[in-house]
Protein backbone atom coordinates (compact mmCIF):
# COMPACT_ATOMS: atom_id res chain seq x y z
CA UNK A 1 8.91 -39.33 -12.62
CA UNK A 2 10.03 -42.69 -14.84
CA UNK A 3 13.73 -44.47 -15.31
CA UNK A 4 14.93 -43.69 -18.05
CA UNK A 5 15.50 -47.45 -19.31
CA UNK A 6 13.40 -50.98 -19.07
CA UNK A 7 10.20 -51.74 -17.68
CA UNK A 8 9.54 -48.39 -16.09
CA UNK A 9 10.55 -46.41 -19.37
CA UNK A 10 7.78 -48.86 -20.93
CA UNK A 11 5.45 -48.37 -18.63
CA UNK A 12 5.87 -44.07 -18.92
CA UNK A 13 5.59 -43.91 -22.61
CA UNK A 14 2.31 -46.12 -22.50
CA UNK A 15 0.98 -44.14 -19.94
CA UNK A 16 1.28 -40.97 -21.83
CA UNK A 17 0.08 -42.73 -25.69
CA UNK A 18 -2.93 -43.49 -23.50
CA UNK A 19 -3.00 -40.20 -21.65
CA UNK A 20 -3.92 -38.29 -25.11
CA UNK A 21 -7.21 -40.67 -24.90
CA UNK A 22 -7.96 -39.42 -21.68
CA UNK A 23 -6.22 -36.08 -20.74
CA UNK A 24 -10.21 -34.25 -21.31
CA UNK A 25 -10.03 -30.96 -19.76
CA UNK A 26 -7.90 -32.00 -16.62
CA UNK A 27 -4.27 -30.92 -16.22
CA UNK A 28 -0.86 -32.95 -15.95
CA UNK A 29 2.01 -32.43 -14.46
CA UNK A 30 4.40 -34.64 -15.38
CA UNK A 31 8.22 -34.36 -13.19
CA UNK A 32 10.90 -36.33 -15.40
CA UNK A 33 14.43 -35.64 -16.38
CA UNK A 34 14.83 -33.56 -19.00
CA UNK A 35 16.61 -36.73 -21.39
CA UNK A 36 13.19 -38.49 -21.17
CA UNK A 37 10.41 -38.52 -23.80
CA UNK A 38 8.16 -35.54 -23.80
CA UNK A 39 5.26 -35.71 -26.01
CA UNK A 40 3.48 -32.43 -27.05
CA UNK A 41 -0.65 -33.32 -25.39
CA UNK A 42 -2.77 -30.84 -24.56
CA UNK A 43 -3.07 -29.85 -21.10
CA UNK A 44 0.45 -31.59 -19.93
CA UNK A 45 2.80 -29.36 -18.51
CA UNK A 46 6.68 -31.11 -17.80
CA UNK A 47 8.95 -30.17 -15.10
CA UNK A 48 12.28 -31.14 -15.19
CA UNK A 49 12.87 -33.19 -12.28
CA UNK A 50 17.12 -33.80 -13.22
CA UNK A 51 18.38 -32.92 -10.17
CA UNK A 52 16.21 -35.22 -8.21
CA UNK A 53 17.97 -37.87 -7.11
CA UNK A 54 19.25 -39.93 -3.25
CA UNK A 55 18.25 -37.90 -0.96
CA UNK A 56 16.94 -35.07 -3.07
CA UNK A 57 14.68 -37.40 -4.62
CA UNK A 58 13.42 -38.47 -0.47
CA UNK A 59 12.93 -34.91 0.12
CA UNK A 60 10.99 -33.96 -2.54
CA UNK A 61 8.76 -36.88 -2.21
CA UNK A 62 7.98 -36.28 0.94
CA UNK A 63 8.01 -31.95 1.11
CA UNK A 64 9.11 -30.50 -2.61
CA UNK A 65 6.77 -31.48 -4.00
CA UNK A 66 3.81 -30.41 -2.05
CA UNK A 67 5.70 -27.11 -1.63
CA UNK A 68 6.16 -26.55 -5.23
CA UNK A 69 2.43 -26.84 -6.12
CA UNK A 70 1.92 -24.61 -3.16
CA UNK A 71 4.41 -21.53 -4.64
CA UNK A 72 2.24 -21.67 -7.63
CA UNK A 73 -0.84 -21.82 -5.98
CA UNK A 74 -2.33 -25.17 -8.10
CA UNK A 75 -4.46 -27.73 -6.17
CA UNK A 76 -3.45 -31.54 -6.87
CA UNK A 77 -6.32 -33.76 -6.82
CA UNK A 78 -4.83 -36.80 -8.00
CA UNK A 79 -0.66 -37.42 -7.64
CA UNK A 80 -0.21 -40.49 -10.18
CA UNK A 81 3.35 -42.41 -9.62
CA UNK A 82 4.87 -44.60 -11.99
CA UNK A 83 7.86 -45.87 -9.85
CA UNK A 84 6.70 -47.79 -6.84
CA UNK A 85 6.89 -45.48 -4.11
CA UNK A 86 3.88 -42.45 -3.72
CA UNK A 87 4.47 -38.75 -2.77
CA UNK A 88 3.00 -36.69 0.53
CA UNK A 89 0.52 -34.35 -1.05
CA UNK A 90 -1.69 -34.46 2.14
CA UNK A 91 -4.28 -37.46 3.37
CA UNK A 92 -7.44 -35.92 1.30
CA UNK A 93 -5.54 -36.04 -1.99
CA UNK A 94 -5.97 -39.49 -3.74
CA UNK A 95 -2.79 -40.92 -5.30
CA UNK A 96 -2.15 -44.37 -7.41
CA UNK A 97 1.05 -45.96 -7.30
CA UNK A 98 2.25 -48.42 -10.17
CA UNK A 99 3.93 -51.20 -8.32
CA UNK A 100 6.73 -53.18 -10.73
CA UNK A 101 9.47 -53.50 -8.47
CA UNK A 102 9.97 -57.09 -7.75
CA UNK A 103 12.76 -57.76 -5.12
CA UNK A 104 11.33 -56.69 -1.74
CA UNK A 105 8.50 -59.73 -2.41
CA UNK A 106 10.80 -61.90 -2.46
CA UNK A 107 12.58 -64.26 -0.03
CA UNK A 108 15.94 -64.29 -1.46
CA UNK A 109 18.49 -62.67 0.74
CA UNK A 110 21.65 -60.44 -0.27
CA UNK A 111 24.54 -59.05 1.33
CA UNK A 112 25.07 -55.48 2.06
CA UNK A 113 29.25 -56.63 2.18
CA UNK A 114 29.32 -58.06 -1.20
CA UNK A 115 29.89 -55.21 -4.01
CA UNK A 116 27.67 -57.16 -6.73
CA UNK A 117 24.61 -57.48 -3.95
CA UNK A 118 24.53 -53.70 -1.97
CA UNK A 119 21.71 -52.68 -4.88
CA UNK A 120 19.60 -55.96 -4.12
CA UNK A 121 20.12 -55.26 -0.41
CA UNK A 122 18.67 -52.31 -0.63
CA UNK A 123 15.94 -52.51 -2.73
CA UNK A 124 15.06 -55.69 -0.53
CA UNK A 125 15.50 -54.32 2.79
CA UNK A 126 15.70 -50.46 3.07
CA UNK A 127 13.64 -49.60 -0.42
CA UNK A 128 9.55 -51.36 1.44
CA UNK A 129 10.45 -48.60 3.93
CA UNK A 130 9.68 -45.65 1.33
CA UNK A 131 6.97 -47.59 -0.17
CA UNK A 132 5.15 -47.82 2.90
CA UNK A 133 5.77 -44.06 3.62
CA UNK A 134 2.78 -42.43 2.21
CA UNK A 135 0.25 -45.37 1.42
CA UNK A 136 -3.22 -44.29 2.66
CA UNK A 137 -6.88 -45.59 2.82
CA UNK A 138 -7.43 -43.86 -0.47
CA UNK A 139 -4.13 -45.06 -2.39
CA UNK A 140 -4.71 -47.26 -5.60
CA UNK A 141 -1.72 -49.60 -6.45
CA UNK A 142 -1.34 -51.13 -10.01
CA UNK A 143 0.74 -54.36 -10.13
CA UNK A 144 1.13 -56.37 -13.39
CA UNK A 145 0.11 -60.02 -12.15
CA UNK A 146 -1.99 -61.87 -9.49
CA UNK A 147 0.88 -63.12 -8.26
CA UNK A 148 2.72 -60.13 -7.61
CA UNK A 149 -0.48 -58.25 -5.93
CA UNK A 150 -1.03 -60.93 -3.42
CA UNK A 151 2.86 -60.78 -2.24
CA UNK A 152 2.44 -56.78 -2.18
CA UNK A 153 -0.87 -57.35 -0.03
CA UNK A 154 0.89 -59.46 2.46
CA UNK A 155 4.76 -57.73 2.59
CA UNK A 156 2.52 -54.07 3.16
CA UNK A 157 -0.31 -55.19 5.13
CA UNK A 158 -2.70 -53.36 2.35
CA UNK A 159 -6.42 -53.70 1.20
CA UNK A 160 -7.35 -56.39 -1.36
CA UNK A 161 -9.58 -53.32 -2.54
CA UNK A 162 -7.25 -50.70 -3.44
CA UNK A 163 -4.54 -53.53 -5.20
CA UNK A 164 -5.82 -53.52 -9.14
CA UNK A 165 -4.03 -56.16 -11.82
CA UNK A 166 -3.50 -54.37 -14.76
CA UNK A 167 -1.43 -56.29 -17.39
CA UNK A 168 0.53 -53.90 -19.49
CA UNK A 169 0.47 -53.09 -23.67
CA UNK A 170 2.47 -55.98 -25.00
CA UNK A 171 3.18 -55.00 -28.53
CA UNK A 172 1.44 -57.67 -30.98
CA UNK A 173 4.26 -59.57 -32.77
CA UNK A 174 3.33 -60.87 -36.39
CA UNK A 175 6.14 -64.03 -37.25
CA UNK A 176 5.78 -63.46 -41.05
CA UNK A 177 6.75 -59.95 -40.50
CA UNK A 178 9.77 -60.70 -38.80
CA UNK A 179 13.11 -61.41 -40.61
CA UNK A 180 15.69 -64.26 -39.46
CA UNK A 181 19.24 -63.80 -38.81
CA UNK A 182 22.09 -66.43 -39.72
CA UNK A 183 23.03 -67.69 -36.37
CA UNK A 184 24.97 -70.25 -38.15
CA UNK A 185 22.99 -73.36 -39.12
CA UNK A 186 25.36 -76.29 -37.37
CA UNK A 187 24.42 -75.31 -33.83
CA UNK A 188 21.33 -75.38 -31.76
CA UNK A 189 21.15 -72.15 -30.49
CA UNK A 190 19.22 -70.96 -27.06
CA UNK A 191 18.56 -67.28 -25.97
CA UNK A 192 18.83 -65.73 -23.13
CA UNK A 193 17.69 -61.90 -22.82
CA UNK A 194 18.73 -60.70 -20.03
CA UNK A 195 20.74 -58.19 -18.12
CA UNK A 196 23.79 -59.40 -15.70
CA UNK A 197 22.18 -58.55 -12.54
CA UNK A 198 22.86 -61.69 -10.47
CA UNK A 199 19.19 -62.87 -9.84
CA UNK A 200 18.90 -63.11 -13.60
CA UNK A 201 20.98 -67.03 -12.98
CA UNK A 202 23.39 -67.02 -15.57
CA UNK A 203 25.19 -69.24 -13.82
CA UNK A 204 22.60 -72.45 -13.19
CA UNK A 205 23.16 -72.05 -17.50
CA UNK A 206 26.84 -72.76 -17.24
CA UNK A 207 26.93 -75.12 -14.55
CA UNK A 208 24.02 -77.27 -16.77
CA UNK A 209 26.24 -76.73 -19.88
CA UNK A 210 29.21 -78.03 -17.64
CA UNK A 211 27.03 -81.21 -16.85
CA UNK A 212 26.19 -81.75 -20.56
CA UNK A 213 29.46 -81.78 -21.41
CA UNK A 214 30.27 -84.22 -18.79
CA UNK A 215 27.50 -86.89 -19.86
CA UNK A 216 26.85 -86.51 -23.74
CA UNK A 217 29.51 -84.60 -25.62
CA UNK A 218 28.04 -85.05 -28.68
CA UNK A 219 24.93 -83.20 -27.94
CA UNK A 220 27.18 -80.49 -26.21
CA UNK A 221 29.63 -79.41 -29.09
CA UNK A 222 26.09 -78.17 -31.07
CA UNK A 223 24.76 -75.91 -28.10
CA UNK A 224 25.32 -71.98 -28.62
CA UNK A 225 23.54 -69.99 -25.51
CA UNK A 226 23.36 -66.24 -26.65
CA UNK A 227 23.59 -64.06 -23.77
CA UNK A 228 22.04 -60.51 -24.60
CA UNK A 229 25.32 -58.87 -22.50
CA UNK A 230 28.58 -58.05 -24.02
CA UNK A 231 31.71 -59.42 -23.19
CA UNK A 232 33.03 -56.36 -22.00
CA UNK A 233 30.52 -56.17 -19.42
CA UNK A 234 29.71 -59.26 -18.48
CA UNK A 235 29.76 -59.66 -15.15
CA UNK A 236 32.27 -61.15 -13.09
CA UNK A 237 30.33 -63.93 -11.24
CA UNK A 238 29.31 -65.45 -14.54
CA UNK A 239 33.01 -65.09 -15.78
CA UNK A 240 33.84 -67.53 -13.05
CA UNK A 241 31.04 -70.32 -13.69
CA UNK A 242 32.29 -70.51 -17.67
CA UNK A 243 35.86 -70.78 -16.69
CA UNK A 244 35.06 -72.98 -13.85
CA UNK A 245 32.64 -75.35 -16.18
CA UNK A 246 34.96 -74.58 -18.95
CA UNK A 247 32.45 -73.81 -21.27
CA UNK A 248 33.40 -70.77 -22.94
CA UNK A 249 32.76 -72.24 -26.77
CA UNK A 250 29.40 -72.60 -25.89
CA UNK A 251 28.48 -68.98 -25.07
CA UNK A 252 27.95 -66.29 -27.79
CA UNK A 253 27.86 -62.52 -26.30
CA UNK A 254 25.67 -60.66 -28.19
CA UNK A 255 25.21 -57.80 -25.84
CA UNK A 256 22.36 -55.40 -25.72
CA UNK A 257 20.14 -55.20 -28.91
CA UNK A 258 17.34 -53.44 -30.26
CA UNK A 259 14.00 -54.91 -30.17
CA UNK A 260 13.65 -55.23 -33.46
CA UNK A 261 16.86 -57.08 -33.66
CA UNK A 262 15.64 -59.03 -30.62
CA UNK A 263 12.34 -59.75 -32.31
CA UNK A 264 15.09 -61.53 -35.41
CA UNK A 265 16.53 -63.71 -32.64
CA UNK A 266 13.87 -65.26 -31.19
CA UNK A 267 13.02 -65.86 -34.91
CA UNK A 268 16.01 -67.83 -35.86
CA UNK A 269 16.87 -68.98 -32.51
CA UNK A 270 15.58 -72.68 -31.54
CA UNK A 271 14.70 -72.18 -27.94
CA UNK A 272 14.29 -69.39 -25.43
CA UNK A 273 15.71 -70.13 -21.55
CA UNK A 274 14.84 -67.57 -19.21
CA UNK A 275 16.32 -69.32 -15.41
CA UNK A 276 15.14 -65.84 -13.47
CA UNK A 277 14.23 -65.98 -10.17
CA UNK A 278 13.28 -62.44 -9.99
CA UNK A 279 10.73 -60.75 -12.16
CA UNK A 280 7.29 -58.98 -12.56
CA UNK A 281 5.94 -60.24 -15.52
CA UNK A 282 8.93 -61.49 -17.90
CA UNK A 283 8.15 -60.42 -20.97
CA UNK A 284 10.91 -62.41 -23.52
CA UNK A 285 8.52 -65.15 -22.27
CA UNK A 286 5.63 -64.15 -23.87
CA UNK A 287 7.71 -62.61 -26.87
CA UNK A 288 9.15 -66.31 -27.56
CA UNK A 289 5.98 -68.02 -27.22
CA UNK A 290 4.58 -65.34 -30.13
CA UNK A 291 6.97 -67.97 -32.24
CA UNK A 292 6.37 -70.77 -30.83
CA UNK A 293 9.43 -70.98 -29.58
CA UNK A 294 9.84 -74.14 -26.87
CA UNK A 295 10.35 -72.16 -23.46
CA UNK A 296 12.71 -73.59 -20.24
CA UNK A 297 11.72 -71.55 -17.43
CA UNK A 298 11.95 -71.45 -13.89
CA UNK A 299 8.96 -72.94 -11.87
CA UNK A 300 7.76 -70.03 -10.23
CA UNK A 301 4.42 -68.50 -9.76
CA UNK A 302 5.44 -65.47 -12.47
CA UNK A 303 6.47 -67.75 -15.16
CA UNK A 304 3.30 -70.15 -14.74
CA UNK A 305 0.71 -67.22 -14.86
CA UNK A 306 2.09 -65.60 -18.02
CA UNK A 307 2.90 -69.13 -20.25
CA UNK A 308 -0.78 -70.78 -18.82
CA UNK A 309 -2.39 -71.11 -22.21
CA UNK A 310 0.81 -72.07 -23.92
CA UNK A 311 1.50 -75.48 -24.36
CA UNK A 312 5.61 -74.84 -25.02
CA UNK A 313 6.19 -74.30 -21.51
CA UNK A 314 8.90 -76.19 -19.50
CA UNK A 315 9.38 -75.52 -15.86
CA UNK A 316 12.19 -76.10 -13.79
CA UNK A 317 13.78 -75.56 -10.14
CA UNK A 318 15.37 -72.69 -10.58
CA UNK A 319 19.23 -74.04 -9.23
CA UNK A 320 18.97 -77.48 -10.16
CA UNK A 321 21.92 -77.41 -12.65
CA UNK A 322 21.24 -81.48 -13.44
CA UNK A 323 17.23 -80.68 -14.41
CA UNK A 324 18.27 -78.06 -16.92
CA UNK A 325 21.03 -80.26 -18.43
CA UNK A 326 18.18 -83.16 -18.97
CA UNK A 327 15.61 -80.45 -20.56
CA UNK A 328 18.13 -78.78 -22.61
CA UNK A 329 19.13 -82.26 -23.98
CA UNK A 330 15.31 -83.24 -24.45
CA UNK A 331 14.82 -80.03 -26.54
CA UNK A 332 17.55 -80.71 -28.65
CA UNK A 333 16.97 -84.56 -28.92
CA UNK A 334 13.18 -84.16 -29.81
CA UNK A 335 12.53 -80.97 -31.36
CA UNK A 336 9.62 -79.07 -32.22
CA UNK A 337 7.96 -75.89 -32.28
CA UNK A 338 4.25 -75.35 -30.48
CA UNK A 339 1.53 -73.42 -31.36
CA UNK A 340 2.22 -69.69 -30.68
CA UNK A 341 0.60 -67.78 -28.34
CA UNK A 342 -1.88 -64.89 -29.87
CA UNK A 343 -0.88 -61.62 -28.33
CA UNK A 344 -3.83 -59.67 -26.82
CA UNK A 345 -4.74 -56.77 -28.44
CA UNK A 346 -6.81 -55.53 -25.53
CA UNK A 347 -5.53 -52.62 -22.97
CA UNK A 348 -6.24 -51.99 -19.63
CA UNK A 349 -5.18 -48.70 -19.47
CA UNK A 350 -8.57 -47.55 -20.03
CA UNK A 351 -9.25 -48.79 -15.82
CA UNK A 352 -6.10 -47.39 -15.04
CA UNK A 353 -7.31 -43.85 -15.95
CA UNK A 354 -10.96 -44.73 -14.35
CA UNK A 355 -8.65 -44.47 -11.28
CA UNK A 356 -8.09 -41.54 -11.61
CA UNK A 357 -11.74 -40.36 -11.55
């Protein structure tokens, strides 16, 4: 089973391009709702797995599904998940788990009170319960970087050995190929992509934008931060810090885009700032080095294993509203562009599948 948006939709249509490769005479069963891609392969059979969700989705993790493959009498050799958490198919029956959800490795806390926070609650205190559920001797977990498999080796007590970091498909990105978009050429505009979820620190943005204005006007009245959330829905937190830091010229909604579109940004755009505190990988950091793009990012273990060979990099604490202020005026005051970072055209799905064997 696979969301049906962001990394984990990624991560499920690269694991079936790269199934065709590999699929061989073995058989798939693939559970996913019935809106999700579907590719005809041989030998991959898809059960729609709609009505599996809260507690249907605990149940059949841990009994529907070994019942179902029971009614039809097929043994399972290998279960494969792709979101986080495995399913009981018995101790003898090898499974790997692709581990991409961030927030129980971290130390940040949230409130189960606050309405914006019950999500982050749970996935940080009740969600490591169901990941620990079924995770056996012979259970292979993927994780994206070396940071993120040493945090899942010490919040789950679990082998070195069976932890594997596989960096995802990042799609190459050719500059030349890319068209620009008029952002309008008497600003100096930033981007931001990133949803409204409160870890993604849209605020430390308005609150350094608030200090600008304070000490250098001038530089101030040329900023435009593009925010890839819509008006509409931007969230209500963030509403507060631009009213508060009265800073609402500076910030152009631009709300979800295509990648393509995306791709055009980063283009035309002079900077990229990504202030998250929360992530896997972070990959609008690796799409705006591809142009060369200067980078302000937070200085975190994630950020500083994906930007080590680029030279663009700028790292910063991640709520210290007066250090982003000073960086965001040193980009502007002494631009340039760096050398952009080659993306690798090498995959490791090939070891995932080994796996499997």
């Amino acid at each position: 089973m696979a969301l049906r948006s962001g990394g984990a939709l990624t991560i499920y249509n690269q694991f079936l391009f790269h199934l065709k490769e590999h699929v061989s005479d073995n058989k798939y069963y693939v559970f996913v709702s019935a809106d999700m891609p579907k590719p005809n392969i041989r030998n991959v059979f898809y059960i729609d797995s709609s009505k599996h969700s809260g507690m249907q989705r605990i149940f059949f993790d841990a009994i529907g599904c070994k019942q179902y493959f029971k009614q039809h009498h097929i043994k399972i050799d290998v279960i494969v998940s792709l979101q986080n958490t495995s399913i009981n198919m018995g101790k003898e029956c090898h499974s790997v788990i692709y581990y991409h959800q961030s927030l129980p490795l971290y130390q940040y806390k949230w409130s189960f009170l606050k309405k914006d926070e019950r999500l982050l609650f749970f996935y940080k205190n009740i969600y490591p319960f169901f990941v620990r559920l079924f995770l056996r001797k012979n259970t292979s977990v993927i994780v994206q970087t070396n940071f993120i498999k040493q945090a899942f080796i010490k919040k789950f007590r679990f082998s070195d050995e069976n932890v594997h970091v596989l960096f995802p498909d990042v799609e190459k990105i050719c500059p030349n190929d890319v068209e620009t978009v008029d952002l309008g050429q008497t600003f100096f505009h930033f981007i931001y992509p990133a949803s409204g979820a409160s870890y993604k620190n849209h605020a430390i943005l308005c609150r350094a934008l608030g200090v600008i204005k304070k000490i250098n006007y001038s530089i101030y009245k040329k900023i435009r931060i593009h925010f890839t959330i819509s008006e509409s829905n931007c969230p209500e937190f963030v509403r507060k810090e631009i009213s508060n830091n009265e800073v609402v010229e500076c910030i152009a909604f631009d709300g979800t885009m295509p990648h393509d579109k995306l791709l055009q940004f980063y283009k035309s755009s002079q900077c990229l700032l990504f202030p998250s505190y929360l992530e896997t990988l972070g990959l609008p950091l690796l799409e705006a080095a591809a142009f060369g793009l200067p980078v302000l990012t937070v200085d975190l273990p994630y950020a500083h294993e994906v930007l080590e060979k680029y030279d663009g990099a700028f790292y910063i604490q991640f709520d210290d509203k007066d250090k982003w202020a000073e960086y965001m005026i040193m980009i502007i005051s002494n631009y340039r562009r760096f050398r952009p970072l080659a993306s690798t055209s090498s995959s490791s799905w090939n070891q995932f599948f080994e796996l499997l064997k």
